[in-house]
PDB file of N, CA and C in Angstrom:
ATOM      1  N   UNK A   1      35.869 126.152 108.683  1.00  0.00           N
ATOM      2  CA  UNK A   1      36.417 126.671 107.444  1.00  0.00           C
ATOM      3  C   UNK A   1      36.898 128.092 107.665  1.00  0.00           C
ATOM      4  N   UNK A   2      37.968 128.811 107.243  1.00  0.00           N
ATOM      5  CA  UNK A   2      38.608 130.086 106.936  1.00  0.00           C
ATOM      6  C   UNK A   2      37.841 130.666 106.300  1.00  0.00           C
ATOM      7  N   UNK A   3      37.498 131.806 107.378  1.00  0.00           N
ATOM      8  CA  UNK A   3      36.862 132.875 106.294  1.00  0.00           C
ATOM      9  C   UNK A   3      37.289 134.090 105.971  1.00  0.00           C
ATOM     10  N   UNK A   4      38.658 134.168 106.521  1.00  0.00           N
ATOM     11  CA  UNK A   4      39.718 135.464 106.078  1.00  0.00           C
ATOM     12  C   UNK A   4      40.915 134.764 105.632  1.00  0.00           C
ATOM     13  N   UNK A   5      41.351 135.834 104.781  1.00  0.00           N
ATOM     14  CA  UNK A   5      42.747 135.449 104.127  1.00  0.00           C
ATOM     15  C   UNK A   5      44.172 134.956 105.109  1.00  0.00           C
ATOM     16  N   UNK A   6      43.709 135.622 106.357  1.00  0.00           N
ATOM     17  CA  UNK A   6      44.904 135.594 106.938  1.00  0.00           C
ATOM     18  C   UNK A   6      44.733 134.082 107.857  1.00  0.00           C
ATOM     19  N   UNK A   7      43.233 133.929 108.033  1.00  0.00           N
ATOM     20  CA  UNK A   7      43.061 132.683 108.993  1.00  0.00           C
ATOM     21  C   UNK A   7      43.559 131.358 107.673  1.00  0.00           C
ATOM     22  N   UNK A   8      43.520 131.797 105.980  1.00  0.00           N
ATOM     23  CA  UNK A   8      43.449 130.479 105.491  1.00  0.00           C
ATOM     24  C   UNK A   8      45.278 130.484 105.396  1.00  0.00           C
ATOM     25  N   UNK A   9      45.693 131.535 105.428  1.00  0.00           N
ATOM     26  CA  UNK A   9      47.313 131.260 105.220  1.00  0.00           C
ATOM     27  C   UNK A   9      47.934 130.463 106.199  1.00  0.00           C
ATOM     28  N   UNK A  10      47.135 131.012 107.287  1.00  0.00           N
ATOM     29  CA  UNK A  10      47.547 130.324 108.420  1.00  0.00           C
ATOM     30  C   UNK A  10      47.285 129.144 108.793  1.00  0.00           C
ATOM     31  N   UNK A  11      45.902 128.198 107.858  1.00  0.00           N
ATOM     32  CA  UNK A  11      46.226 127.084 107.800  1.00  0.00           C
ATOM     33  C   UNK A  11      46.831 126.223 106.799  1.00  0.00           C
ATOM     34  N   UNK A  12      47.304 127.183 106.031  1.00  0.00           N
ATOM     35  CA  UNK A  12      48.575 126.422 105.088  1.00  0.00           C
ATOM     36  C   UNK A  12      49.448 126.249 105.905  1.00  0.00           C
ATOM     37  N   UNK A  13      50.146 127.278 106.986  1.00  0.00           N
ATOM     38  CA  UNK A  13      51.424 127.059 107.446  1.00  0.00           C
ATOM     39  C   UNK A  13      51.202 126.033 108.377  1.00  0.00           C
ATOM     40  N   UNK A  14      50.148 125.577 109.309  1.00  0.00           N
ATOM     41  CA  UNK A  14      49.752 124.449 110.283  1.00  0.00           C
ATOM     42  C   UNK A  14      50.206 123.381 109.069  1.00  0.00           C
ATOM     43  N   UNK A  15      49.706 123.181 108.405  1.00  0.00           N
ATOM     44  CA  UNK A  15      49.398 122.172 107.399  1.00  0.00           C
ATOM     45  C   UNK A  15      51.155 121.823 106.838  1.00  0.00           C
ATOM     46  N   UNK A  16      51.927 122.435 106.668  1.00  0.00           N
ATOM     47  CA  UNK A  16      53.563 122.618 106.538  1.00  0.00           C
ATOM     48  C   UNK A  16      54.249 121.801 107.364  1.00  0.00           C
ATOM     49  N   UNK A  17      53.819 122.650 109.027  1.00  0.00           N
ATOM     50  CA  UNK A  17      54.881 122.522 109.617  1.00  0.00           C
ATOM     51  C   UNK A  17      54.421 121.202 110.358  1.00  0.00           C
ATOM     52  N   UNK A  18      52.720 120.878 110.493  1.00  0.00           N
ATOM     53  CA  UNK A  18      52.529 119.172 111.007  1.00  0.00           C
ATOM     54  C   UNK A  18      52.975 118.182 109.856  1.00  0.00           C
ATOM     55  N   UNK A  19      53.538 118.083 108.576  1.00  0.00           N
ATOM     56  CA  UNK A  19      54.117 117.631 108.341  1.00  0.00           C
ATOM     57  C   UNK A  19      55.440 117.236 108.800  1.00  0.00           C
ATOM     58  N   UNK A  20      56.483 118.397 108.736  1.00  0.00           N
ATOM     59  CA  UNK A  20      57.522 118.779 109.158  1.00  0.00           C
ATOM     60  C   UNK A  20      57.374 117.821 110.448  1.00  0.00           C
ATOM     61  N   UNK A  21      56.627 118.442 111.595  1.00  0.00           N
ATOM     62  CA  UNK A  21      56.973 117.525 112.807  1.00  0.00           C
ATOM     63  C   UNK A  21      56.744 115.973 112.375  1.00  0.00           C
ATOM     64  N   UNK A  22      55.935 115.818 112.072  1.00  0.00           N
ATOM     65  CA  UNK A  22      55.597 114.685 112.001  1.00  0.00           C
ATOM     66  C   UNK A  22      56.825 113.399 110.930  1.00  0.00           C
ATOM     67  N   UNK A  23      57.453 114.284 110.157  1.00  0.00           N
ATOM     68  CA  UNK A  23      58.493 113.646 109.823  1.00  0.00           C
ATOM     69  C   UNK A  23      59.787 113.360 110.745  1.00  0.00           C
ATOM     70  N   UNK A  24      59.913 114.613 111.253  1.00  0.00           N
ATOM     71  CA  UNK A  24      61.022 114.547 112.192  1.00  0.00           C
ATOM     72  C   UNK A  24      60.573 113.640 113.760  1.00  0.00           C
ATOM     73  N   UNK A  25      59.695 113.842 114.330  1.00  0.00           N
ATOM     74  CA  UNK A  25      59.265 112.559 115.303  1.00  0.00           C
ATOM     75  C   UNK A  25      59.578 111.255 115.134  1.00  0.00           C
ATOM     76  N   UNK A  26      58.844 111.095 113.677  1.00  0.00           N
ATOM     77  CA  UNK A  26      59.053 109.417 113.021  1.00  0.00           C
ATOM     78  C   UNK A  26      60.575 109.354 113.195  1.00  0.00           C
ATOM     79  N   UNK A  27      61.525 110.163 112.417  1.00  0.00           N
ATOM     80  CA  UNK A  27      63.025 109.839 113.192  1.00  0.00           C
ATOM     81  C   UNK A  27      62.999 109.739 114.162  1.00  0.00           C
ATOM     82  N   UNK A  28      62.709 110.127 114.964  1.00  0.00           N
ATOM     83  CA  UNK A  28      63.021 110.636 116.228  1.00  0.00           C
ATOM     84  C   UNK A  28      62.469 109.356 116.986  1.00  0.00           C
ATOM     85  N   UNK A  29      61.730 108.899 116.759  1.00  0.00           N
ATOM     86  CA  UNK A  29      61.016 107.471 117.095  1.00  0.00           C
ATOM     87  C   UNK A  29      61.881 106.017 116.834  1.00  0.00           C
ATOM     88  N   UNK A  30      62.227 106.166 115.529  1.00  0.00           N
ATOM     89  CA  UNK A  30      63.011 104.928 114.911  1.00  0.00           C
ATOM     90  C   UNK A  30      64.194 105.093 115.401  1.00  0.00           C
ATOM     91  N   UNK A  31      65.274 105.788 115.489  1.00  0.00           N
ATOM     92  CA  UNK A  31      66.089 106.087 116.095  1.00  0.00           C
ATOM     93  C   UNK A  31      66.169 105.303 117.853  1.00  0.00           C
ATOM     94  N   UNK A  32      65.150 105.903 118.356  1.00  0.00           N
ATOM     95  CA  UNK A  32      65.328 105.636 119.648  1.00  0.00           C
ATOM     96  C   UNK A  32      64.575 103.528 119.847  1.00  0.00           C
ATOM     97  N   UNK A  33      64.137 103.471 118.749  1.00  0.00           N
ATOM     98  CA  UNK A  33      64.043 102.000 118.676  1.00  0.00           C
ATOM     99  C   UNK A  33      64.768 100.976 118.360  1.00  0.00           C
ATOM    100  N   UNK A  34      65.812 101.589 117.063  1.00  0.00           N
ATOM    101  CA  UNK A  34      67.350 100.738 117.464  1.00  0.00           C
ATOM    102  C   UNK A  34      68.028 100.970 118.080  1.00  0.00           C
ATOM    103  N   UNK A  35      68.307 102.203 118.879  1.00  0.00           N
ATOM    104  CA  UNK A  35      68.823 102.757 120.106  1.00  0.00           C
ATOM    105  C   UNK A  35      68.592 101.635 121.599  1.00  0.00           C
ATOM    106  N   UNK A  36      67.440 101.605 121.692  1.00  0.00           N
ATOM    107  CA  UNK A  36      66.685 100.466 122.774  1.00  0.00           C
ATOM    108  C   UNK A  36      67.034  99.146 122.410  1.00  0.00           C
ATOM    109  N   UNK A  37      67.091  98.674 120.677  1.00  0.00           N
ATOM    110  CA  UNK A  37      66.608  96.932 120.534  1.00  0.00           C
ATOM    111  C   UNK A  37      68.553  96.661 120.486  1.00  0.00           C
ATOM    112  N   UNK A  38      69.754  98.079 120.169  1.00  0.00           N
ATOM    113  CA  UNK A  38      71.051  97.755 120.379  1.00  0.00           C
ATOM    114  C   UNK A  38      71.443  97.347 122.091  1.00  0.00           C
ATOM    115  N   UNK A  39      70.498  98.585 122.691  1.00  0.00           N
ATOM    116  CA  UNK A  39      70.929  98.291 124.187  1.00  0.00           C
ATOM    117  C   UNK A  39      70.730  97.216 124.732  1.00  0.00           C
ATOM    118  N   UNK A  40      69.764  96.608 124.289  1.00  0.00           N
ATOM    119  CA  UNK A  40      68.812  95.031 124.715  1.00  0.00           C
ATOM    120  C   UNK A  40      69.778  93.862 124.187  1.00  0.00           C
ATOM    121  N   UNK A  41      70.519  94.070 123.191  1.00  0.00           N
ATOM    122  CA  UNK A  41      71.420  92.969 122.716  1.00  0.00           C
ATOM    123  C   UNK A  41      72.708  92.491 123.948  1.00  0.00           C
ATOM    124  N   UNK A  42      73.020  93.961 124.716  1.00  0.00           N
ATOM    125  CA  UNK A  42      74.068  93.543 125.662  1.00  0.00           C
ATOM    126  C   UNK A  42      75.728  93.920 125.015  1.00  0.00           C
ATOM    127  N   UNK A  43      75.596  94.354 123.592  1.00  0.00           N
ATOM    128  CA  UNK A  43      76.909  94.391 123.302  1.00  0.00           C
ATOM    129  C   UNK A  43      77.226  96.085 123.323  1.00  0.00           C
ATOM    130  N   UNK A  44      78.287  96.442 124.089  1.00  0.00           N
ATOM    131  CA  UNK A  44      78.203  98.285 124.729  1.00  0.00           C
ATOM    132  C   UNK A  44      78.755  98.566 123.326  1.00  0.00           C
ATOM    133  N   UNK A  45      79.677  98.015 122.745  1.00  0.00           N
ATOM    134  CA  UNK A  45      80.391  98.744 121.204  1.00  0.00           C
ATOM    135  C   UNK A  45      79.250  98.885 119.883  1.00  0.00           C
ATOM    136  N   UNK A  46      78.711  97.599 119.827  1.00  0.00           N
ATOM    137  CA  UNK A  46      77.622  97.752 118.939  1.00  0.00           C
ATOM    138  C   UNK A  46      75.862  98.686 119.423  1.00  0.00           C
ATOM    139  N   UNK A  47      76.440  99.253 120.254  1.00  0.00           N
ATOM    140  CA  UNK A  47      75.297 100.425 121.009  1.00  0.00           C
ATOM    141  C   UNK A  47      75.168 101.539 120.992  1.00  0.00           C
ATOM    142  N   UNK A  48      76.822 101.559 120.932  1.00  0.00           N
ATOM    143  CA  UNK A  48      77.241 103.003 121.038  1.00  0.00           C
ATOM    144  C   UNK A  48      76.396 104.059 120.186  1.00  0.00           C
ATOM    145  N   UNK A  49      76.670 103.146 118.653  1.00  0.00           N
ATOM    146  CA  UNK A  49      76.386 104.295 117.862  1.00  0.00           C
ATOM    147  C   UNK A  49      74.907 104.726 116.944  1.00  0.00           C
ATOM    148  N   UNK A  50      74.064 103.306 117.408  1.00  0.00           N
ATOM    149  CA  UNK A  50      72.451 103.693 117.690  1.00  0.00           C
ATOM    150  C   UNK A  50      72.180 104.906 118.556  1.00  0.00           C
ATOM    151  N   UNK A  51      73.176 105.045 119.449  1.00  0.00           N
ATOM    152  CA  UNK A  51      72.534 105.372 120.951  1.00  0.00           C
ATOM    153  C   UNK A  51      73.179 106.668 120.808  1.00  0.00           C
ATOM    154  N   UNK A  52      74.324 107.171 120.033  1.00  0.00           N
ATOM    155  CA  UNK A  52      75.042 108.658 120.076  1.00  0.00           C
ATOM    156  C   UNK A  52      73.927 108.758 118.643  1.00  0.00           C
ATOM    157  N   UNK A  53      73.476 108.276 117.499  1.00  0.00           N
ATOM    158  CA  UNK A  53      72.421 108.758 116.499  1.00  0.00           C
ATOM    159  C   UNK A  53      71.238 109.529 116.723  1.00  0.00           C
ATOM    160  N   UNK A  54      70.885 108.604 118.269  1.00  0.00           N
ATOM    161  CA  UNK A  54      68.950 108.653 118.777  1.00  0.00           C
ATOM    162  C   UNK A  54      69.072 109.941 119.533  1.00  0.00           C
ATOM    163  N   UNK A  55      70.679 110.152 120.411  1.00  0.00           N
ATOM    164  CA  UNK A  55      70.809 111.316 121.073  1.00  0.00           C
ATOM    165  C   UNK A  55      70.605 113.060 120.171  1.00  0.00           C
ATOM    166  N   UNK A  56      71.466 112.384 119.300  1.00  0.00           N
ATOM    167  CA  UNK A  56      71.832 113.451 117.985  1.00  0.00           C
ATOM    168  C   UNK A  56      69.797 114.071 117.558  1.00  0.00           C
ATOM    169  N   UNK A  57      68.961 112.739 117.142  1.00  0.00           N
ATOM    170  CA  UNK A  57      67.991 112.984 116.575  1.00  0.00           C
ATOM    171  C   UNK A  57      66.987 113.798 117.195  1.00  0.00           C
ATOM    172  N   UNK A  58      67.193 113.435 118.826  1.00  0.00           N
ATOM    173  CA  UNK A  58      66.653 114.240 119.957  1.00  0.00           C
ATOM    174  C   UNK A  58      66.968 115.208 120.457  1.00  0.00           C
ATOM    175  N   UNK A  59      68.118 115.543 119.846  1.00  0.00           N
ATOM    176  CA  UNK A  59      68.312 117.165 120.213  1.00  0.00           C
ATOM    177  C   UNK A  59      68.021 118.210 118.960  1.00  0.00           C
ATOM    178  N   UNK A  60      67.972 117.067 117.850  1.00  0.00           N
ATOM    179  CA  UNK A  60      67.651 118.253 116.613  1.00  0.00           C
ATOM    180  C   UNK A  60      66.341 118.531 116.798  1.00  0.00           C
ATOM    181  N   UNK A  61      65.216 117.500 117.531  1.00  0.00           N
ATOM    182  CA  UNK A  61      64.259 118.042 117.186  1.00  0.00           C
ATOM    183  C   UNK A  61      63.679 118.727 118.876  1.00  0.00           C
ATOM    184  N   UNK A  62      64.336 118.901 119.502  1.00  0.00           N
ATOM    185  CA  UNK A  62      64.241 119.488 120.788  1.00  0.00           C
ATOM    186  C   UNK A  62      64.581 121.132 119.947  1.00  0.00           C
ATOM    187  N   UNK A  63      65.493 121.365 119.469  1.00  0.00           N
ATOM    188  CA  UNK A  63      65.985 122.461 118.801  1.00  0.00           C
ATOM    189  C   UNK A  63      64.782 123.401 118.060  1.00  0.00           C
ATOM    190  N   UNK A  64      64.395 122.490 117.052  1.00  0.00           N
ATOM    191  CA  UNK A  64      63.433 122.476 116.586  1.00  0.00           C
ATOM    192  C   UNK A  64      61.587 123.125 116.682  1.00  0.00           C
ATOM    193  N   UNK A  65      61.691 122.593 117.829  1.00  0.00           N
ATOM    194  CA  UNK A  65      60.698 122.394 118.870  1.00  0.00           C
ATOM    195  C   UNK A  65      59.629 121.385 118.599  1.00  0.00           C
ATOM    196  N   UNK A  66      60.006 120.082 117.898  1.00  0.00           N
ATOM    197  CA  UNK A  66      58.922 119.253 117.907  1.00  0.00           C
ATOM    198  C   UNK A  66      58.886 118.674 119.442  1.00  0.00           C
ATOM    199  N   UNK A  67      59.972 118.438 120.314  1.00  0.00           N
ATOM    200  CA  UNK A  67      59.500 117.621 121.548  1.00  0.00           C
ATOM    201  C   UNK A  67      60.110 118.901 122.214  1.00  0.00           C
ATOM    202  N   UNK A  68      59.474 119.111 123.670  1.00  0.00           N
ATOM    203  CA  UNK A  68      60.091 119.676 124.645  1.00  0.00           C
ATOM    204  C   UNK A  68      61.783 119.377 124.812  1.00  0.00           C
ATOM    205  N   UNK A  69      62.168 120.311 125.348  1.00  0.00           N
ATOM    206  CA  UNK A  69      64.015 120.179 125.878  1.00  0.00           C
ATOM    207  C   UNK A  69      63.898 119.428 126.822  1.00  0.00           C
ATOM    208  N   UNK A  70      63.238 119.433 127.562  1.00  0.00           N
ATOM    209  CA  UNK A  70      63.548 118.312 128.850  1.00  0.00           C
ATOM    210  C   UNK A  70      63.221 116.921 128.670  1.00  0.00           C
ATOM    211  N   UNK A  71      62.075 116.604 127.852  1.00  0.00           N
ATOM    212  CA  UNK A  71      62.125 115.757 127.222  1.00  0.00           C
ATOM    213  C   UNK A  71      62.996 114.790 126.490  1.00  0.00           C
ATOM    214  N   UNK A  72      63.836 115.647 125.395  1.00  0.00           N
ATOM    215  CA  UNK A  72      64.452 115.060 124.892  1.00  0.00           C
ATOM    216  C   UNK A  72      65.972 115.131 126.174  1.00  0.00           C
ATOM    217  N   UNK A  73      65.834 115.524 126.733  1.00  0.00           N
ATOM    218  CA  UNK A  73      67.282 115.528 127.434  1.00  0.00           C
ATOM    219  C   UNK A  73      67.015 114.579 128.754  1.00  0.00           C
ATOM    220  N   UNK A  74      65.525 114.320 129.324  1.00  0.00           N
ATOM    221  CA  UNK A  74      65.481 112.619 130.098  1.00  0.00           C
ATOM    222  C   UNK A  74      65.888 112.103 128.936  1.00  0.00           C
ATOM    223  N   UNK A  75      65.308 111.680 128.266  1.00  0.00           N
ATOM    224  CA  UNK A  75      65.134 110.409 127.464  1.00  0.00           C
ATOM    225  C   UNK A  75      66.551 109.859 126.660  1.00  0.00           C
ATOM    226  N   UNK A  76      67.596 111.402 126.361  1.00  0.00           N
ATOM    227  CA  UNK A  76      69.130 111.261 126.457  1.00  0.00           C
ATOM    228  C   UNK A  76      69.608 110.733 127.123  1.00  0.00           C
ATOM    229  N   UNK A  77      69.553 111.241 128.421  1.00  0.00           N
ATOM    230  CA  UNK A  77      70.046 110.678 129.361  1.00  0.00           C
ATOM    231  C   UNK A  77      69.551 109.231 130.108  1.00  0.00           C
ATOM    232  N   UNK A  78      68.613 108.815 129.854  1.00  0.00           N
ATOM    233  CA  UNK A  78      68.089 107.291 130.418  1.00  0.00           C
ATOM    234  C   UNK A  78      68.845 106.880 129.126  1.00  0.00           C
ATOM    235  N   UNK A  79      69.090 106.823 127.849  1.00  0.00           N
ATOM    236  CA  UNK A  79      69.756 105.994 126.716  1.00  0.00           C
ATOM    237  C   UNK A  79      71.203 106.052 127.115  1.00  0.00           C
ATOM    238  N   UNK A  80      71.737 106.823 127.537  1.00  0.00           N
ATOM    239  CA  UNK A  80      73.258 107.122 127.899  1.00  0.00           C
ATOM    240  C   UNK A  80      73.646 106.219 128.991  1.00  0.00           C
ATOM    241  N   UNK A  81      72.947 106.327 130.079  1.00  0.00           N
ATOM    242  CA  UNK A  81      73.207 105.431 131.433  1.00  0.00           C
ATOM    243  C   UNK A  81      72.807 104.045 131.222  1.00  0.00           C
ATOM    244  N   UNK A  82      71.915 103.938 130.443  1.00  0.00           N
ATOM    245  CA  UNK A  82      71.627 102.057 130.207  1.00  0.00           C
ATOM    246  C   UNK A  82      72.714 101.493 129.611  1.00  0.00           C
ATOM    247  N   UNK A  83      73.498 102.335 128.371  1.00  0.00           N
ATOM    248  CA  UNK A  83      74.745 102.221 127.671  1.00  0.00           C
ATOM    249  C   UNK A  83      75.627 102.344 128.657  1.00  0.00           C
ATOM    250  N   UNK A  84      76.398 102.832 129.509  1.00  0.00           N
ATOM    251  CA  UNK A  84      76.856 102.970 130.413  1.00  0.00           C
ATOM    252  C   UNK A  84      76.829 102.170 131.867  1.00  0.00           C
ATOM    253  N   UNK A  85      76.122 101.357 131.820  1.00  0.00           N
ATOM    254  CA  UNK A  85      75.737 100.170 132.684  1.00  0.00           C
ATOM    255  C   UNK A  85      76.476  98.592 131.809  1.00  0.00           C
ATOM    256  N   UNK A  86      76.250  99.257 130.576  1.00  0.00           N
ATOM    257  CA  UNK A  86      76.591  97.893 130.029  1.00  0.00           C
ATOM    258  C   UNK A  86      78.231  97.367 129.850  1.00  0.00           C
ATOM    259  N   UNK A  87      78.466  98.525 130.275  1.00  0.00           N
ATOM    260  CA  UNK A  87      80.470  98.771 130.241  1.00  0.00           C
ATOM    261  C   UNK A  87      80.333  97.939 131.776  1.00  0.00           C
TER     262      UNK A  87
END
């Protein structure tokens, strides 16, 4: 438990911003799951644009800082080249 003012503000703002991530992950999750279940279908046009969304979602929250940059920039790039295989 907080026993100074400044330790309890400070778990208001924890309490904020693990929301915050935790919303933006869940995108960041779903995204990259129709991203994967478009790539798995085999069709490169109907992929595309799961797969430029999941990129988009992973760099906002790389930005952000819910996931590491390198992180989100493998995991770009393995979605890009599987799409890119399928051409």
């Amino acid at each position: 438990m907080a026993n100074h003012v400044s330790a309890e503000k400070r778990n208001r703002q924890r309490e904020v911003a693990t929301a915050r991530n935790r919303a933006i992950r869940t995108t960041v999750r779903n995204a990259l799951r129709k991203a994967r279940a478009a790539l798995a279908s085999g069709d490169k046009a109907a992929a595309s644009e799961p797969v430029r969304l999941a990129s988009v979602a992973l760099a906002r929250a790389a930005s952000k800082g819910v996931f590491h940059q390198k992180t989100a920039s493998r995991t770009t790039s393995r979605i890009q080249s599987a799409l890119a295989k399928l051409g």
